[in-house]
PDB file of N, CA and C in Angstrom:
ATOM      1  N   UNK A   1     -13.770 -14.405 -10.672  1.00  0.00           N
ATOM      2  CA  UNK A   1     -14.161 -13.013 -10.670  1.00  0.00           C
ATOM      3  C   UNK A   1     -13.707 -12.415 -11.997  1.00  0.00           C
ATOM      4  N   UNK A   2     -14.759 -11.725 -12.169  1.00  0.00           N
ATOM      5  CA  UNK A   2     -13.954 -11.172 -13.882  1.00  0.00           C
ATOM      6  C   UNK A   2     -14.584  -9.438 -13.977  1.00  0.00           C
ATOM      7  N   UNK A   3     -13.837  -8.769 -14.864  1.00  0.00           N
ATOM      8  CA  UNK A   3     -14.397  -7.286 -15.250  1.00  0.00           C
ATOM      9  C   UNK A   3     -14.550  -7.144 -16.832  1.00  0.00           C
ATOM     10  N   UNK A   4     -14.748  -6.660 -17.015  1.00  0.00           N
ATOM     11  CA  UNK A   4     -15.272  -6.125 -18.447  1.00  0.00           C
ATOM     12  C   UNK A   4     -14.482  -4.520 -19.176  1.00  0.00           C
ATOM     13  N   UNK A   5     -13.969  -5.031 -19.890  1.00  0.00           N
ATOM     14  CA  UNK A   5     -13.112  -3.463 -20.403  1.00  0.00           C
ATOM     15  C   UNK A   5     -13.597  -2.853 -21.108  1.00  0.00           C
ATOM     16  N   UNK A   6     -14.000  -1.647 -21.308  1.00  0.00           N
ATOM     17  CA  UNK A   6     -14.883  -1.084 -21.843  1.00  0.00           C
ATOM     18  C   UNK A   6     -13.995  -0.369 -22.455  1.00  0.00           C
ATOM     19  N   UNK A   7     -14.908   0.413 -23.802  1.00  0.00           N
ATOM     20  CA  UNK A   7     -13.958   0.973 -25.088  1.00  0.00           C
ATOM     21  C   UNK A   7     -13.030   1.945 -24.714  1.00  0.00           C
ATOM     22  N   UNK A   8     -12.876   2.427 -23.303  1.00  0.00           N
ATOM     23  CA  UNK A   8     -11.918   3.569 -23.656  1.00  0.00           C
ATOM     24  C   UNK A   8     -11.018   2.479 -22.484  1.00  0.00           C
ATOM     25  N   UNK A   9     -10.923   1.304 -22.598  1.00  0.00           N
ATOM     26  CA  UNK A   9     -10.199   0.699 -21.776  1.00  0.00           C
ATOM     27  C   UNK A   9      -9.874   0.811 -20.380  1.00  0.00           C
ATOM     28  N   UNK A  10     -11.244   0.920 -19.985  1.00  0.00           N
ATOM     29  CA  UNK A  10     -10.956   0.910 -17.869  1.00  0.00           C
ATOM     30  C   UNK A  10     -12.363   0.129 -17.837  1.00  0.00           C
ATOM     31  N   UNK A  11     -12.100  -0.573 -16.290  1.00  0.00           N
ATOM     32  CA  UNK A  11     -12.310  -1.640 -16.011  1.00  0.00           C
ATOM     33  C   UNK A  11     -13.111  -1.190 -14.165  1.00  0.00           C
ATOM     34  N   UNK A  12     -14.345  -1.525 -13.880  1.00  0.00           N
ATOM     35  CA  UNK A  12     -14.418  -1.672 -12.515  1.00  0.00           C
ATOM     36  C   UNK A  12     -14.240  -2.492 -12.177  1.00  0.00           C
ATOM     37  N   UNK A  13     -13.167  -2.414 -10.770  1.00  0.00           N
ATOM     38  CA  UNK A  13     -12.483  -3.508 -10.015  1.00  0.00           C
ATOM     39  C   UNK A  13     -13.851  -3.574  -8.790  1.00  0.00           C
ATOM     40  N   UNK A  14     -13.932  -4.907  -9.248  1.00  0.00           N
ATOM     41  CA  UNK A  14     -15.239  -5.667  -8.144  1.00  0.00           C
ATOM     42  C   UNK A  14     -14.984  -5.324  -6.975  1.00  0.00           C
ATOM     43  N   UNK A  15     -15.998  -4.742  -5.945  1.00  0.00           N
ATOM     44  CA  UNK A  15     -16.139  -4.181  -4.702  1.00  0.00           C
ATOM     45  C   UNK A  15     -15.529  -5.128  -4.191  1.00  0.00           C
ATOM     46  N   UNK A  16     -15.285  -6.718  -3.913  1.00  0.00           N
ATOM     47  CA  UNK A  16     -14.803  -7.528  -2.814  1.00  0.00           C
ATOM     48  C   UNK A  16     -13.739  -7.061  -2.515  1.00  0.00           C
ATOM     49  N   UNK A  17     -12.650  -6.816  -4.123  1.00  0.00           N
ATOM     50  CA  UNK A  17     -11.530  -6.931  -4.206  1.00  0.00           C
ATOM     51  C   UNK A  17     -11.358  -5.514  -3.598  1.00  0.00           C
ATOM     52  N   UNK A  18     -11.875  -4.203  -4.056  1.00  0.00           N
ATOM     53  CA  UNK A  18     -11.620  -2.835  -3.150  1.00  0.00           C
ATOM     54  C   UNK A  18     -11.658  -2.872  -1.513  1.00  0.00           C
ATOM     55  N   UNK A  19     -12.829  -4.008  -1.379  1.00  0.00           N
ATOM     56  CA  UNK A  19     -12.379  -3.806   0.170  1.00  0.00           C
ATOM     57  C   UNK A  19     -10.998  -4.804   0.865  1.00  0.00           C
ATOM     58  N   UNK A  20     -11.044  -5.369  -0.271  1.00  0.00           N
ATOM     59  CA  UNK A  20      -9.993  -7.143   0.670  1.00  0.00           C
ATOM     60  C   UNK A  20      -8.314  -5.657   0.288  1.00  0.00           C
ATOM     61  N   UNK A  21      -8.556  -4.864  -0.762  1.00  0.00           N
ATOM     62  CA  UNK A  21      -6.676  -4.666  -0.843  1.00  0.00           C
ATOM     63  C   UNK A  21      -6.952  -2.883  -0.308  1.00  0.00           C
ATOM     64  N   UNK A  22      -8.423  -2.338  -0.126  1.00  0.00           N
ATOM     65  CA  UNK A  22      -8.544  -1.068   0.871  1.00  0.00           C
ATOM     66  C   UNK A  22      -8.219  -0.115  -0.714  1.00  0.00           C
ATOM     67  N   UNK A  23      -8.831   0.058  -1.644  1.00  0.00           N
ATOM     68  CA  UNK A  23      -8.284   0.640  -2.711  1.00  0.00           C
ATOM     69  C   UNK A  23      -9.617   1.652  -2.291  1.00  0.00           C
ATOM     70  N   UNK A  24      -8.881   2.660  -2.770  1.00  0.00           N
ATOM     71  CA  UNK A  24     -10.105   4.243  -2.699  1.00  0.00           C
ATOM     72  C   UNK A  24      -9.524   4.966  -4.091  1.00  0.00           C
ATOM     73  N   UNK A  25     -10.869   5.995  -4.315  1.00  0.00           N
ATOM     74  CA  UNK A  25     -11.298   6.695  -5.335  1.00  0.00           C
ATOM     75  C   UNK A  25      -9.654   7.037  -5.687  1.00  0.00           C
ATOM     76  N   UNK A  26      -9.188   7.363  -6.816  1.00  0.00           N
ATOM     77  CA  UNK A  26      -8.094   8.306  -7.326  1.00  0.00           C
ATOM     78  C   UNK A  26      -6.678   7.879  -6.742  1.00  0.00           C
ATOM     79  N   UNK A  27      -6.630   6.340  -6.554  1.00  0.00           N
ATOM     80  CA  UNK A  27      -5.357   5.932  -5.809  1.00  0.00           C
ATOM     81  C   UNK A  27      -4.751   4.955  -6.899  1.00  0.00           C
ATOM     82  N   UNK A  28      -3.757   5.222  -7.586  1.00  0.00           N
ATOM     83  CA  UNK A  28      -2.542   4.310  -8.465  1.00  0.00           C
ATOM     84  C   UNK A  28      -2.674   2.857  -8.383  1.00  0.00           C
ATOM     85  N   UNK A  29      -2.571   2.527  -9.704  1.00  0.00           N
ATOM     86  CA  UNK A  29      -2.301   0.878  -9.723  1.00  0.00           C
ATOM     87  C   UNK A  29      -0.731   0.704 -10.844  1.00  0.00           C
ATOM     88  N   UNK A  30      -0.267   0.018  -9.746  1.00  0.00           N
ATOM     89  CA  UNK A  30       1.471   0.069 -10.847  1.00  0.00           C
ATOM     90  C   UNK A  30       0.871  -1.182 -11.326  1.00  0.00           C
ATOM     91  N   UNK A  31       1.361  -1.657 -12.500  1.00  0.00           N
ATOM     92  CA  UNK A  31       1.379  -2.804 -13.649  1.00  0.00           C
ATOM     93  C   UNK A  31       2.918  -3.505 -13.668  1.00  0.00           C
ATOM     94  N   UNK A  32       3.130  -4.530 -13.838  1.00  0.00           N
ATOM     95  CA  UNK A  32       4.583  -5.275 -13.472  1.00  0.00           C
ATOM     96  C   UNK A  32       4.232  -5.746 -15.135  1.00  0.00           C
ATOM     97  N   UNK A  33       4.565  -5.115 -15.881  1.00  0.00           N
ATOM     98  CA  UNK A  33       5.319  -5.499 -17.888  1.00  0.00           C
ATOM     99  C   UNK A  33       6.203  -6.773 -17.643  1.00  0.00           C
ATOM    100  N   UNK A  34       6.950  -7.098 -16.443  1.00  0.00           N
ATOM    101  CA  UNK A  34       7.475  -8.004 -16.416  1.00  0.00           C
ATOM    102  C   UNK A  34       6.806  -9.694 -16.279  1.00  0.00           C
ATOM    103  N   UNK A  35       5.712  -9.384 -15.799  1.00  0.00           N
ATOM    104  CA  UNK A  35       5.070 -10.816 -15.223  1.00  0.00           C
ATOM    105  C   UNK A  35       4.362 -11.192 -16.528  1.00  0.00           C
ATOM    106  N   UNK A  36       4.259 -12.488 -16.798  1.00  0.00           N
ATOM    107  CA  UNK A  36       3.411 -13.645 -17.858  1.00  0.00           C
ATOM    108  C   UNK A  36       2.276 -13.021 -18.269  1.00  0.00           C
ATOM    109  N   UNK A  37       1.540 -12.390 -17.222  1.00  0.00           N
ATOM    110  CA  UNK A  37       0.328 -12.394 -16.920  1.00  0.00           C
ATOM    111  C   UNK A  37      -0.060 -10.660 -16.341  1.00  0.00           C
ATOM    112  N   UNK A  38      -1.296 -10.303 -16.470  1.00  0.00           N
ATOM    113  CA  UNK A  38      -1.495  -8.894 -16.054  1.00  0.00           C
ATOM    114  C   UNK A  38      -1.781  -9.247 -14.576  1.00  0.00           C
ATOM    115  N   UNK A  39      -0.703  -7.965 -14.216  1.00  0.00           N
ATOM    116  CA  UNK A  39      -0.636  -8.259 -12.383  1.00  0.00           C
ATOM    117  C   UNK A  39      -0.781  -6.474 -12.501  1.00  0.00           C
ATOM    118  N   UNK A  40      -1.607  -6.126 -11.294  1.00  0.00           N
ATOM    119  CA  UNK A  40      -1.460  -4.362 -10.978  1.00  0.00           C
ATOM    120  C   UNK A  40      -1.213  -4.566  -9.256  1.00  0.00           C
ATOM    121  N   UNK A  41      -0.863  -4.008  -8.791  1.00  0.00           N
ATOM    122  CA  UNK A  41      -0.954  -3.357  -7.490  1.00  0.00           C
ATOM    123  C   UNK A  41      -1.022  -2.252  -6.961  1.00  0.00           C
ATOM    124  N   UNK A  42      -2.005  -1.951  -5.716  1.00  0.00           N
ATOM    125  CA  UNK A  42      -1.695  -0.302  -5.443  1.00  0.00           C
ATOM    126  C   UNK A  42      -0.118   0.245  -5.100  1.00  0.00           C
ATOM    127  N   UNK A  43      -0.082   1.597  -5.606  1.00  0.00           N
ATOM    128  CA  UNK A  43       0.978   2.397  -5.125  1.00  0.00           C
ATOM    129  C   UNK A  43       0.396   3.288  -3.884  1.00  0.00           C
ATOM    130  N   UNK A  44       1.016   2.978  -2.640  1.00  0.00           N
ATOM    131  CA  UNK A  44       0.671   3.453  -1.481  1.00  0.00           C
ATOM    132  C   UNK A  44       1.684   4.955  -1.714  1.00  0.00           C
ATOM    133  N   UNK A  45       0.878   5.915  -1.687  1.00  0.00           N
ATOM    134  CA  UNK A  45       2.276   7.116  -1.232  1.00  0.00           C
ATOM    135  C   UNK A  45       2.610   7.451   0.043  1.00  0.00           C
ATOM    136  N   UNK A  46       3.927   7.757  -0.004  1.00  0.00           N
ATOM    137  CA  UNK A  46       4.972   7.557   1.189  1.00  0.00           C
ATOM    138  C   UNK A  46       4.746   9.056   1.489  1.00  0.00           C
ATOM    139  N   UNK A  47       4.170   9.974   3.116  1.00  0.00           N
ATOM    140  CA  UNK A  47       4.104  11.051   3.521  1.00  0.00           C
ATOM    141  C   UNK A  47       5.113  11.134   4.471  1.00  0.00           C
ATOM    142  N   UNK A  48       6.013  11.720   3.886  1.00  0.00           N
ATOM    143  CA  UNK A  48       7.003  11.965   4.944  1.00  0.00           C
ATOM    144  C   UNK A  48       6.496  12.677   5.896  1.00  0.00           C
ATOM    145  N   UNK A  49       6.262  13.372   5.688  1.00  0.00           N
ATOM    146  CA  UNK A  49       5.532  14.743   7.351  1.00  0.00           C
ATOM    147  C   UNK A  49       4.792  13.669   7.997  1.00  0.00           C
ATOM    148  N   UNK A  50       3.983  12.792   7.418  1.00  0.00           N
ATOM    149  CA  UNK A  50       2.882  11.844   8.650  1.00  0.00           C
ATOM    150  C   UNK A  50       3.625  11.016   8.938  1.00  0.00           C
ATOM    151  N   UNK A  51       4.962  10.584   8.242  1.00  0.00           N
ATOM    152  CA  UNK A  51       5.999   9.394   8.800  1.00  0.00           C
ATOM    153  C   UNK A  51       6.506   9.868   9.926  1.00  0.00           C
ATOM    154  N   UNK A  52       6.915  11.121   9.875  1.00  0.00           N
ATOM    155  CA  UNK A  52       7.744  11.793  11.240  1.00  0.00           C
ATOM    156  C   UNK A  52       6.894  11.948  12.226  1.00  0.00           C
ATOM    157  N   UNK A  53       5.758  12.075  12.363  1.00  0.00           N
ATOM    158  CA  UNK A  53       4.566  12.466  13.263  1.00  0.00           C
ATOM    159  C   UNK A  53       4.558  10.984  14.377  1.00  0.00           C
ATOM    160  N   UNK A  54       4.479   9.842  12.764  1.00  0.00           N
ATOM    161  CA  UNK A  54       4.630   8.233  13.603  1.00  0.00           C
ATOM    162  C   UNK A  54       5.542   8.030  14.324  1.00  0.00           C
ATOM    163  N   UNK A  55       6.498   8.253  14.167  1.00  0.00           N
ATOM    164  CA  UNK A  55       7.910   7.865  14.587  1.00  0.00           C
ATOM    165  C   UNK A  55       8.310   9.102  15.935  1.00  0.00           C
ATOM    166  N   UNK A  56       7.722  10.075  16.096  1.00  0.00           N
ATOM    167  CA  UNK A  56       7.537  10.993  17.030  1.00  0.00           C
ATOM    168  C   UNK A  56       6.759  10.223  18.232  1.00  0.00           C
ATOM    169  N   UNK A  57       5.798  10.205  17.850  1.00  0.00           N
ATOM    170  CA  UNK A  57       4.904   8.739  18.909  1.00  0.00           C
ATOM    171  C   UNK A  57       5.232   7.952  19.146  1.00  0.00           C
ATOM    172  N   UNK A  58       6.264   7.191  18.223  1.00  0.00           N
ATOM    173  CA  UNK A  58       6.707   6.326  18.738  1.00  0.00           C
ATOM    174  C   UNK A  58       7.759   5.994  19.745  1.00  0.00           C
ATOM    175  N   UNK A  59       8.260   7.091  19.497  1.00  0.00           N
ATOM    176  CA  UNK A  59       9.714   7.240  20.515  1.00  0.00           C
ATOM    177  C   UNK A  59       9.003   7.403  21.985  1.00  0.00           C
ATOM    178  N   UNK A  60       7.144   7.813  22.441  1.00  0.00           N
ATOM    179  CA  UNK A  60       7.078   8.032  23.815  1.00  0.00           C
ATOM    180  C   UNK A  60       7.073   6.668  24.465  1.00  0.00           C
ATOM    181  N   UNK A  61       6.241   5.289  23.115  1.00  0.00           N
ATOM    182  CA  UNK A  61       6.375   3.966  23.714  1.00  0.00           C
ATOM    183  C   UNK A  61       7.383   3.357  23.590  1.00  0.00           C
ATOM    184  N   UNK A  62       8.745   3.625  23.147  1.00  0.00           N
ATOM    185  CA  UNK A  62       9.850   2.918  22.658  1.00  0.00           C
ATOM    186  C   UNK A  62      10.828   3.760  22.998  1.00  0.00           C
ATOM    187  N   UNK A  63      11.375   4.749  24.211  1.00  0.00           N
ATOM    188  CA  UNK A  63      12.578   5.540  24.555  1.00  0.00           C
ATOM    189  C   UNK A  63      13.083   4.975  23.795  1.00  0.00           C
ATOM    190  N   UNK A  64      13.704   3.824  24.301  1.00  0.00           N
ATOM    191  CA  UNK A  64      15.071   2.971  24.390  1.00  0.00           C
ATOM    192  C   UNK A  64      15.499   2.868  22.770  1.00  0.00           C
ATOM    193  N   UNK A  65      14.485   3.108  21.926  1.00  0.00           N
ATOM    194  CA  UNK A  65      14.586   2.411  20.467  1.00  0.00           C
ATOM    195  C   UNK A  65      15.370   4.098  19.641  1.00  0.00           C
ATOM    196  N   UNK A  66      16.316   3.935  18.824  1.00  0.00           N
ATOM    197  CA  UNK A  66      16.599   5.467  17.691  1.00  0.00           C
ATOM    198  C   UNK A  66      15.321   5.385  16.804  1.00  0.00           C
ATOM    199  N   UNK A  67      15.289   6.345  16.212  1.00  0.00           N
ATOM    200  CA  UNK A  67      14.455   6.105  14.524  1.00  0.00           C
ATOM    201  C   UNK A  67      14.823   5.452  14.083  1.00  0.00           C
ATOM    202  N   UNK A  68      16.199   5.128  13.712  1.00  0.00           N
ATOM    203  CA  UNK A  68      16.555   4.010  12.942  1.00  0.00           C
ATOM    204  C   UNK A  68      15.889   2.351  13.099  1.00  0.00           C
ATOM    205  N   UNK A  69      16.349   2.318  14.426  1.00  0.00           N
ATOM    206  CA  UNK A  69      15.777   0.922  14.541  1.00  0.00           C
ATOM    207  C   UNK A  69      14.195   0.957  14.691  1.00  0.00           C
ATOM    208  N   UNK A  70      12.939   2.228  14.849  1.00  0.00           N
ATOM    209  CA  UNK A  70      11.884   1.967  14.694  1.00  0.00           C
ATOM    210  C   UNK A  70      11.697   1.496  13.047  1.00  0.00           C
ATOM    211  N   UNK A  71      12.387   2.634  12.381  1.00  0.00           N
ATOM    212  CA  UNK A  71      12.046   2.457  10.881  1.00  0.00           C
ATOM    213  C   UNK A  71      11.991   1.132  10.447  1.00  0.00           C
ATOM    214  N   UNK A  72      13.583   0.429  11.046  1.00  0.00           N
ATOM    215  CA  UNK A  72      13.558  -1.410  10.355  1.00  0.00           C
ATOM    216  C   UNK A  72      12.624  -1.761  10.910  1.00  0.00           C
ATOM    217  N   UNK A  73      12.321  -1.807  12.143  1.00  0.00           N
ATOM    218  CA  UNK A  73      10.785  -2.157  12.459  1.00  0.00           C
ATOM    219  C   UNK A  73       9.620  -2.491  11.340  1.00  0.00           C
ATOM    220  N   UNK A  74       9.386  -0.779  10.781  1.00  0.00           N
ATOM    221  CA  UNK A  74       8.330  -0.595  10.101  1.00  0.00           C
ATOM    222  C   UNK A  74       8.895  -1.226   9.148  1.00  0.00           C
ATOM    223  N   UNK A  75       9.822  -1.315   8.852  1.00  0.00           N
ATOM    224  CA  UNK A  75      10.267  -1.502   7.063  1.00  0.00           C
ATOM    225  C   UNK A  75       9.902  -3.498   6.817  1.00  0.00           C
ATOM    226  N   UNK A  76      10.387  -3.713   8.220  1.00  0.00           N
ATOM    227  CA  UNK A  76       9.966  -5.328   8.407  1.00  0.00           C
ATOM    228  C   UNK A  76       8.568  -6.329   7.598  1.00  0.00           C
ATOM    229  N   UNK A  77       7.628  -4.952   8.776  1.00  0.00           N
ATOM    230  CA  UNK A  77       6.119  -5.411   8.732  1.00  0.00           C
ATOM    231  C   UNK A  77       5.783  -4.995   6.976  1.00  0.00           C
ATOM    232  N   UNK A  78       4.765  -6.636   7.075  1.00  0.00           N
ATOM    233  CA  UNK A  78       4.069  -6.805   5.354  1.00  0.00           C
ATOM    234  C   UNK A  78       2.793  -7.146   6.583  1.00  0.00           C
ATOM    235  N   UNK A  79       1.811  -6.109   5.547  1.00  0.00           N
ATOM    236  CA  UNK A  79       0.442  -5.901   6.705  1.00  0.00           C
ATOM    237  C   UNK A  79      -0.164  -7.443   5.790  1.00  0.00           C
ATOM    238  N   UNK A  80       0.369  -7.286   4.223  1.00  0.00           N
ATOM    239  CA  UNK A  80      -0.265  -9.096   3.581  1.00  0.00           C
ATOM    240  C   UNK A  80      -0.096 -10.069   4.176  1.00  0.00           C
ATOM    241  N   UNK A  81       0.776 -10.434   5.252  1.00  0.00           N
ATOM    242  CA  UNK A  81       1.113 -11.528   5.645  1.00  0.00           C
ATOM    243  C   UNK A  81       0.214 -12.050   7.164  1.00  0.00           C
ATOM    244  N   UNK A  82      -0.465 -10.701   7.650  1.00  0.00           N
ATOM    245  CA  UNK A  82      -1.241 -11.032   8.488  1.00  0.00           C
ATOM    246  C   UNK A  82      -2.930 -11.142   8.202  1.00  0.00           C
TER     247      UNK A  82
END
């Protein structure tokens, strides 16, 4: 798969790849300066107000559980690995 950089240097990222990593209009790609090779990934932003909303819901299926231990929960799950 390849893109083409055009003179003011941006690039369309091939539709497969928008749908396989869920990338939408006006959403961040961090760059890792550290790797061999050009690597980007999205930056997901973190909504606290919709985090508390989750974790509100969650406490009706999980009494027994604090926030705390839902959070390690969440903090666990890599949605890549499934």
């Amino acid at each position: 798969m390849q893109a083409t950089l055009s003179s003011k240097y941006q690039i369309t990222i091939p539709a497969q790849l928008r749908r396989k990593f869920r990338l939408k209009p006006g959403m961040k790609l961090v760059f890792d300066e550290q790797a061999p090779d050009l690597r980007a990934q999205p930056q997901y932003d973190f909504d606290v107000e919709a985090m508390r909303g989750v974790l509100g819901a969650a406490k009706a299926f999980m009494p027994d559980k604090s926030a705390e231990a839902v959070l390690t929960m969440v903090r666990g799950y890599d949605r890549r690995k499934q």
